[in-house]
Protein backbone atom coordinates (compact mmCIF):
# COMPACT_ATOMS: atom_id res chain seq x y z
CA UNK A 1 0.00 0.00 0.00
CA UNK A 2 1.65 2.91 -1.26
CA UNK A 3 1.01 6.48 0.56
CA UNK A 4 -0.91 9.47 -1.56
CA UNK A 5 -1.07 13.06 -0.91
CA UNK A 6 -3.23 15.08 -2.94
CA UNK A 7 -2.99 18.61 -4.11
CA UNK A 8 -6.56 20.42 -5.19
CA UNK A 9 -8.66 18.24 -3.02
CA UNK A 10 -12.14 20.40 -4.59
CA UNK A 11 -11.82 20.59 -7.63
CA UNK A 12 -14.34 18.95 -10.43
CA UNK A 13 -11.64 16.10 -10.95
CA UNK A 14 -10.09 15.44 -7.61
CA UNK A 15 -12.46 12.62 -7.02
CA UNK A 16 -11.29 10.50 -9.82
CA UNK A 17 -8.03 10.85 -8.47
CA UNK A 18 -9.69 9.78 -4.98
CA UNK A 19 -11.31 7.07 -6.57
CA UNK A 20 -8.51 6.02 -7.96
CA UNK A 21 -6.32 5.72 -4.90
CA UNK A 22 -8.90 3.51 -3.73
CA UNK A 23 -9.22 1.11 -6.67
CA UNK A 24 -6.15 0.48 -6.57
CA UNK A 25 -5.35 -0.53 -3.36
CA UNK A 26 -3.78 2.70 -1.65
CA UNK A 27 -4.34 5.60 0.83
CA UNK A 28 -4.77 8.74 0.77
CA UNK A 29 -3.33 10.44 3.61
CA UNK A 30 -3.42 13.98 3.10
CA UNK A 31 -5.09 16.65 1.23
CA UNK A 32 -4.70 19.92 0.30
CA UNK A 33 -6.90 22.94 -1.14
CA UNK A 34 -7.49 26.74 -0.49
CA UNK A 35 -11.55 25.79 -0.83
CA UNK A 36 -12.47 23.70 2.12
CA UNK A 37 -15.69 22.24 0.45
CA UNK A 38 -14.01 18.70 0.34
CA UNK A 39 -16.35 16.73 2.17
CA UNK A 40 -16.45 14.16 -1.10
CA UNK A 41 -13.13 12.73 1.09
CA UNK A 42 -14.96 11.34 2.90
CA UNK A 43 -16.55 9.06 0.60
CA UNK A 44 -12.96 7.62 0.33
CA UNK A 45 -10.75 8.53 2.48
CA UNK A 46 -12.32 9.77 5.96
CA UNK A 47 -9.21 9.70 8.03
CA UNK A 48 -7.18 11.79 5.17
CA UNK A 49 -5.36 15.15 7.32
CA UNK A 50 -6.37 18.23 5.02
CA UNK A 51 -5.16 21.19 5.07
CA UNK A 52 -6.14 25.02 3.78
CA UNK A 53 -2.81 26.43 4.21
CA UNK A 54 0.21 25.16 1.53
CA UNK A 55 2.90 25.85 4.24
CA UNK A 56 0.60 23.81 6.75
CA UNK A 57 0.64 21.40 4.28
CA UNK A 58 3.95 21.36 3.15
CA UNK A 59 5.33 20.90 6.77
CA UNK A 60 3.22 18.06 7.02
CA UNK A 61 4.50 16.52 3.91
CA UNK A 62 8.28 17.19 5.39
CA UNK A 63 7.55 15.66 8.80
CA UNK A 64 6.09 12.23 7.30
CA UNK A 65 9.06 12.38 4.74
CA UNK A 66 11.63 12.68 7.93
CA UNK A 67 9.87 9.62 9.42
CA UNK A 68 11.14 6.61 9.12
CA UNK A 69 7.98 4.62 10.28
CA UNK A 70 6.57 3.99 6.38
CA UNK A 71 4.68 7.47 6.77
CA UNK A 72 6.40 8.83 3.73
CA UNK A 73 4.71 10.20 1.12
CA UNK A 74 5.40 7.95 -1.96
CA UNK A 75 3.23 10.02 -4.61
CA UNK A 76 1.57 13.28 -4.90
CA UNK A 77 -1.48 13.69 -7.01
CA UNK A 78 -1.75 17.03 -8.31
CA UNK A 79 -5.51 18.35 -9.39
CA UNK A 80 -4.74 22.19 -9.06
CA UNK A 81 -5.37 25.10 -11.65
CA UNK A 82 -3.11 24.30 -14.53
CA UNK A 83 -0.56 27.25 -14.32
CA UNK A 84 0.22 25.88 -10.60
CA UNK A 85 1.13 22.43 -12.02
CA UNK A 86 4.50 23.16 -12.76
CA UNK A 87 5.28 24.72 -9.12
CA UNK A 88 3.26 21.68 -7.53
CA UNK A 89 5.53 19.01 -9.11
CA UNK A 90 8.31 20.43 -8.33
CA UNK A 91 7.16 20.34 -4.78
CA UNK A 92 6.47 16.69 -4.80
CA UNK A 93 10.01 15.57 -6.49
CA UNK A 94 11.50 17.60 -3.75
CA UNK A 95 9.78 16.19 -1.37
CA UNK A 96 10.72 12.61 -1.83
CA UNK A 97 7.61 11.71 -3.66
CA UNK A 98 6.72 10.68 -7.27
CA UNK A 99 4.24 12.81 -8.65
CA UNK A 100 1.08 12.14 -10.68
CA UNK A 101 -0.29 15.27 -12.33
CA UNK A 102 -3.67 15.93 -14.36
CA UNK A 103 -3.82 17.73 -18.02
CA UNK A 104 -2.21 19.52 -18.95
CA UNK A 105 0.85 19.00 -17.38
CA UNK A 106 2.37 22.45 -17.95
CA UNK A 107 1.80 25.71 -20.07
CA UNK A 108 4.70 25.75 -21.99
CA UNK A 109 7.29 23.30 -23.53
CA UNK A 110 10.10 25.08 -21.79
CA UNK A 111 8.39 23.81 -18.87
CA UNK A 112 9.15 20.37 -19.44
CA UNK A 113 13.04 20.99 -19.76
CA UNK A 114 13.07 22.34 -16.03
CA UNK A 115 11.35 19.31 -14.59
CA UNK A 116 13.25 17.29 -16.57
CA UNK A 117 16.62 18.72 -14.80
CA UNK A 118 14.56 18.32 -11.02
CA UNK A 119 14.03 14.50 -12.05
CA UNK A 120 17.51 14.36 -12.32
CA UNK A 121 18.58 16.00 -9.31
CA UNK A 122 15.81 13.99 -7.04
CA UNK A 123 15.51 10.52 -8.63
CA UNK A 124 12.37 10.77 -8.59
CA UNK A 125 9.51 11.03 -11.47
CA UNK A 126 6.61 12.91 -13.08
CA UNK A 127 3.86 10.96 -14.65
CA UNK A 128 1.03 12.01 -16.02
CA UNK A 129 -2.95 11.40 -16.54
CA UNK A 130 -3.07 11.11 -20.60
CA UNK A 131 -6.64 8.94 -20.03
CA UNK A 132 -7.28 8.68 -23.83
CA UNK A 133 -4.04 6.66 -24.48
CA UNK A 134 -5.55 4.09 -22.32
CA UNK A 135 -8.78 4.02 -23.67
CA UNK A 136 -9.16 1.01 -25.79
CA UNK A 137 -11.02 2.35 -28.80
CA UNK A 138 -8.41 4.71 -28.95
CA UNK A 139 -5.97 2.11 -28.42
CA UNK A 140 -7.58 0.20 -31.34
CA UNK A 141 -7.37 2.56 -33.92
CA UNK A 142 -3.70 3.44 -33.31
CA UNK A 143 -3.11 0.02 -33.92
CA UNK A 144 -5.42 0.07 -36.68
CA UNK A 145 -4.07 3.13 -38.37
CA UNK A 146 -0.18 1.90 -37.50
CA UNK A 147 -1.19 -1.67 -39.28
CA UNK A 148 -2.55 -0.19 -42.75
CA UNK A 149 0.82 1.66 -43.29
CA UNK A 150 -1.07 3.62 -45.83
CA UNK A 151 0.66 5.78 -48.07
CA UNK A 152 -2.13 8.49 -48.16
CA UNK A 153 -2.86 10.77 -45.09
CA UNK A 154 -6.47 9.72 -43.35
CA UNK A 155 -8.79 13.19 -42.76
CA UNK A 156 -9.94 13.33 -39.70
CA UNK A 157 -12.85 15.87 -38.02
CA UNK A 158 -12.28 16.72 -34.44
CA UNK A 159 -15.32 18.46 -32.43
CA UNK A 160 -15.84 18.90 -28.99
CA UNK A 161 -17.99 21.30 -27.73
CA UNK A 162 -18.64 20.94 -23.66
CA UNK A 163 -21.22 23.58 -22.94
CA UNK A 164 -19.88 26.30 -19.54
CA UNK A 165 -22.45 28.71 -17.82
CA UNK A 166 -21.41 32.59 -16.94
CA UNK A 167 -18.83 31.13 -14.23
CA UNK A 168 -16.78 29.49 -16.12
CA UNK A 169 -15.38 33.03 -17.77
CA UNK A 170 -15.46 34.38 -14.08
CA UNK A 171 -12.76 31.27 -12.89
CA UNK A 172 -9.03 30.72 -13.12
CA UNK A 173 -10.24 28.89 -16.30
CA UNK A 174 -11.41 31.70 -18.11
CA UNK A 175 -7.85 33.75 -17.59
CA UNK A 176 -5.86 32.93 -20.28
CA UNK A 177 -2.38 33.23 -17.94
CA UNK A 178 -4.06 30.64 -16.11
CA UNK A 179 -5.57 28.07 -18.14
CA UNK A 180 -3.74 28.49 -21.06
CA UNK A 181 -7.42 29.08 -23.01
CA UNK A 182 -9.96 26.73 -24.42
CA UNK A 183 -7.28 24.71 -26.88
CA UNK A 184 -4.93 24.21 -23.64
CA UNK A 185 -7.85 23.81 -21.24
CA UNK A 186 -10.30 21.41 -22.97
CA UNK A 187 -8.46 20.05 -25.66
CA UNK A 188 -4.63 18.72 -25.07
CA UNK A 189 -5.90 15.53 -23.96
CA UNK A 190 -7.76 15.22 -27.77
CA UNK A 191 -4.32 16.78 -29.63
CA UNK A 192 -2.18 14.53 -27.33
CA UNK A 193 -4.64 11.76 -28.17
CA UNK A 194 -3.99 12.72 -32.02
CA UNK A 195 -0.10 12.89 -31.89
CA UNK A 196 -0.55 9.42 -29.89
CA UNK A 197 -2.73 7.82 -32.92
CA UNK A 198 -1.19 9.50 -35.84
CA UNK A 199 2.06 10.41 -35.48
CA UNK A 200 4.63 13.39 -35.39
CA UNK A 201 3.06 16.83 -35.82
CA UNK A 202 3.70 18.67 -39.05
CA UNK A 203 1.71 21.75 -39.22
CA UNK A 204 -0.27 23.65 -36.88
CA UNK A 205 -2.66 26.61 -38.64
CA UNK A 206 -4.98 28.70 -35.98
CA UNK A 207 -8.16 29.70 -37.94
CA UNK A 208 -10.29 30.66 -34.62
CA UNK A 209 -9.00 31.61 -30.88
CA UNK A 210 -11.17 33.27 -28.64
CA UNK A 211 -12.26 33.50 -24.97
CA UNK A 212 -14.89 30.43 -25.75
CA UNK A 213 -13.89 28.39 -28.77
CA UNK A 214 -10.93 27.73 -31.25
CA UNK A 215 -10.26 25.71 -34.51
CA UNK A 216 -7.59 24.62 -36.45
CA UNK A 217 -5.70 22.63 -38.70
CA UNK A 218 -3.20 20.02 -38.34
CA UNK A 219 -1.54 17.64 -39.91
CA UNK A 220 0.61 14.81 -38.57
CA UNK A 221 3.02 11.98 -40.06
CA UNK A 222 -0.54 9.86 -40.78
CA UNK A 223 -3.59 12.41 -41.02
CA UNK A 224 -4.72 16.30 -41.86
CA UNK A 225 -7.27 17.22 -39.51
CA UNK A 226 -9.92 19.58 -39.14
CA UNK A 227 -10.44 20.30 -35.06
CA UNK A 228 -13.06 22.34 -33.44
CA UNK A 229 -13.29 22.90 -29.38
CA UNK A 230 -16.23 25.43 -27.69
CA UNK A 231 -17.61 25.71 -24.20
CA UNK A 232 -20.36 27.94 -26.04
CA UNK A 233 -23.64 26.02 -26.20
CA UNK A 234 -25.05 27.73 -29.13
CA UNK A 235 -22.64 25.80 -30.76
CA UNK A 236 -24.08 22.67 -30.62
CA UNK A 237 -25.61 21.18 -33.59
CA UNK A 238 -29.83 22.81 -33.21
CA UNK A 239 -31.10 19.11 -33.99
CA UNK A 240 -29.07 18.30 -31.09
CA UNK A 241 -29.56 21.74 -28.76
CA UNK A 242 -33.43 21.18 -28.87
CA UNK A 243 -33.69 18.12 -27.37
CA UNK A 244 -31.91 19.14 -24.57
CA UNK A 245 -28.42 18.47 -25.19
CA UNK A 246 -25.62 20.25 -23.99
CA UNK A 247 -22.34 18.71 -25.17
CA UNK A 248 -21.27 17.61 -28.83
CA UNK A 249 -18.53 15.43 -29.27
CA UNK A 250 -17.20 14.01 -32.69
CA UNK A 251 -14.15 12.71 -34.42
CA UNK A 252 -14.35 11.12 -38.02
CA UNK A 253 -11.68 9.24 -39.74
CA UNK A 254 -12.11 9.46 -43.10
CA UNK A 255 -15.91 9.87 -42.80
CA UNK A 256 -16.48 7.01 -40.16
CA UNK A 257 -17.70 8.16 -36.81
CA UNK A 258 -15.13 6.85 -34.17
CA UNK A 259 -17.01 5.68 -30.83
CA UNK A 260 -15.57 6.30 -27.68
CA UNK A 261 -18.01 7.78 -25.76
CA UNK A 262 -18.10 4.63 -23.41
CA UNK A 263 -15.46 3.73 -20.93
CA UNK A 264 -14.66 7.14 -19.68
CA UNK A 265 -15.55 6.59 -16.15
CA UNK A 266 -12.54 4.07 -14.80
CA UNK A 267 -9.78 5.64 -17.33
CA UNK A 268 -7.80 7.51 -14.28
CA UNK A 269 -8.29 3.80 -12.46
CA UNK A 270 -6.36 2.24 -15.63
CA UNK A 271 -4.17 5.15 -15.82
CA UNK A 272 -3.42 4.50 -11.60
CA UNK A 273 -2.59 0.80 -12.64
CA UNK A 274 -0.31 1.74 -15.16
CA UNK A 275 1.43 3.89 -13.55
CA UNK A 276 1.66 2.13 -10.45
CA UNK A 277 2.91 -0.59 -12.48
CA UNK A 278 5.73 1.13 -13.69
CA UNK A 279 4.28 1.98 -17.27
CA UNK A 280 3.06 5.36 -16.81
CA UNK A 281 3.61 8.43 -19.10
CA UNK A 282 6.31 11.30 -18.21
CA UNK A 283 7.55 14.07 -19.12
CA UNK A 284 8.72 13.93 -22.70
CA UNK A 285 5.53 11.71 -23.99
CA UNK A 286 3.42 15.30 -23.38
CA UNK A 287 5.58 17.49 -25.55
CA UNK A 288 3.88 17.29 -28.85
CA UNK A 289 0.68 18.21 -26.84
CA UNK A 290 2.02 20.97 -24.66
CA UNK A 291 4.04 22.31 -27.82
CA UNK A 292 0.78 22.00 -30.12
CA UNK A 293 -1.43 24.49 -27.38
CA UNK A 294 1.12 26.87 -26.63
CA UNK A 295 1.12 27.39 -30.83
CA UNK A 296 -2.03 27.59 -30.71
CA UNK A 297 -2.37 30.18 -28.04
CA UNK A 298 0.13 32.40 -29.55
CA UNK A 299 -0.47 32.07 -33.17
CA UNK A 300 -2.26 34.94 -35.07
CA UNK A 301 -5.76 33.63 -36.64
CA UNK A 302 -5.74 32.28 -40.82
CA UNK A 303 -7.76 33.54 -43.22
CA UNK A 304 -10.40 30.97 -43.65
CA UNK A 305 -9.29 29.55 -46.92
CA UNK A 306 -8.63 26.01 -47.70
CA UNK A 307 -9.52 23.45 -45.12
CA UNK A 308 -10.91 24.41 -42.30
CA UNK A 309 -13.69 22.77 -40.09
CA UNK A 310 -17.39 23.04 -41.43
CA UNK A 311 -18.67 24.59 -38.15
CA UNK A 312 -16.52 27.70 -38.88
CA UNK A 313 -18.63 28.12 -42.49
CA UNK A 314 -21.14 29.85 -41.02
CA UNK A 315 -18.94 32.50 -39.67
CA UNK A 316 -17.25 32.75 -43.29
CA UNK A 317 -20.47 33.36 -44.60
């Protein structure tokens, strides 16, 4: 039974993380969060020590590490706004612990290159929550895809549109320094999941960025792809929008709808196993990704000529 501590102990995804602990046969033994509306620990872990306060925290983290009763801290799972990542891994490596951090794992590519060095220095290692590599109709087609060694690129549609009220511009996920914007905040996992599936990335063309949606192009060793991401419900498709729906999500491979809205629910439990197994993903496996956003984010808008994704049509017209 290995030790967890975990780092953003209220936010939307910390109880995957918590359920996840639990699947696989661990503890968590202490939390941390500036919001103290965590009572969903105790559905797992009752007994956890939480804490408001980082330095609290971190002086707990240093007195179990100075034990030597098996009170160490062996990982930390990190659930925090995404421009704290970087800071909060850093904090677990030094602290003796491996650390296990959500998407996506840093702002910037540079990023990576610092952790890289801390690894180094501490022995110990980053790895991260890239649940789509595990999923295993994603799985499937890269194998799929990797088998027909075709010598034409496969087109591929991307849409994701996951619907936000007023709050969401009003939250650390709204501020761009924070979140990175939409293509960092709701879509790395999807261009991670496309560098993972069709290899290395070629070219990266920013037709739409805004505070609520973005689309693109890219094109990778095995596919040119179309990709739109929104948290604007108006958005989604009307047939769709008037019977009540509030999230869209597609991706075509040359035509053919791929599945894979099943499964979602135990990915971070098979992404736990992994890593606890010694097979998880580090550092250098989320540089595509975490190279592909920070393009995005900085990249000055295309004309909308040649391909772009059909939803953007009716703001060329």
């Amino acid at each position: 039974m290995k030790n967890f501590a975990l780092i953003g102990a209220a936010g939307y995804i910390a109880p995957r993380h918590m359920q996840a602990i639990k699947a696989t046969g661990n503890k968590l033994v202490a939390a941390y969060d500036p919001n103290d509306s965590v009572g969903v620990i105790d559905n797992h872990f009752p007994d956890a020590d939480f804490f408001t306060e980082f330095e609290r925290f971190d002086r707990h983290v240093d007195k179990r590490r100075r034990s030597n009763n098996g009170r160490q801290i062996d990982y930390v799972s990190i659930a925090s706004p995404n421009y704290l990542h970087d800071a909060h891994m850093r904090f677990a490596l030094r602290s003796g612990a491996d650390a296990i951090c959500e998407k996506p794992l840093v702002l910037n590519p540079w990023n990576i290159d610092g952790l890289l060095e801390i690894e180094r220095d501490t022995g110990r290692h980053v790895n991260t929550i890239l649940q789509l590599r595990v999923h295993p109709a994603i799985v499937a087609l890269r194998e799929q895809v990797r088998a027909a060694n075709r010598a034409t690129k496969h087109d591929v549609d991307l849409t994701y549109i996951t619907s936000r009220g007023h709050w969401y511009l009003q939250s650390w996920k709204g501020n761009i320094d924070k979140s990175g914007g939409i293509a960092t905040n709701i879509g790395v996992h999807f261009f991670d999941m496309l560098h993972f599936i069709f290899g290395d990335l070629q070219a990266n063309v920013v037709h739409l960025n805004s505070t609520t949606k973005a689309a693109g192009y890219l094109e990778y060793e095995h596919a040119r792809v179309r990709w739109f991401l929104s948290v604007d419900v108006a958005d989604v498709p009307a047939a769709q929008r008037v019977a009540g729906q509030r999230t869209y999500r597609s991706i075509t491979v040359d035509g053919d709808e791929i599945e894979f809205s099943g499964g979602f629910t135990d990915l971070h439990n098979r992404s736990y196993e992994e890593i606890l197994a010694g097979r998880g993903y580090g550092l250098e496996e989320n540089r595509t990704a975490i190279a592909t956003v920070a393009a995005i984010r900085g990249a000055t808008p295309a004309a909308l000529a040649g391909d772009y994704h059909p939803f953007l049509r009716r703001s060329a017209a």
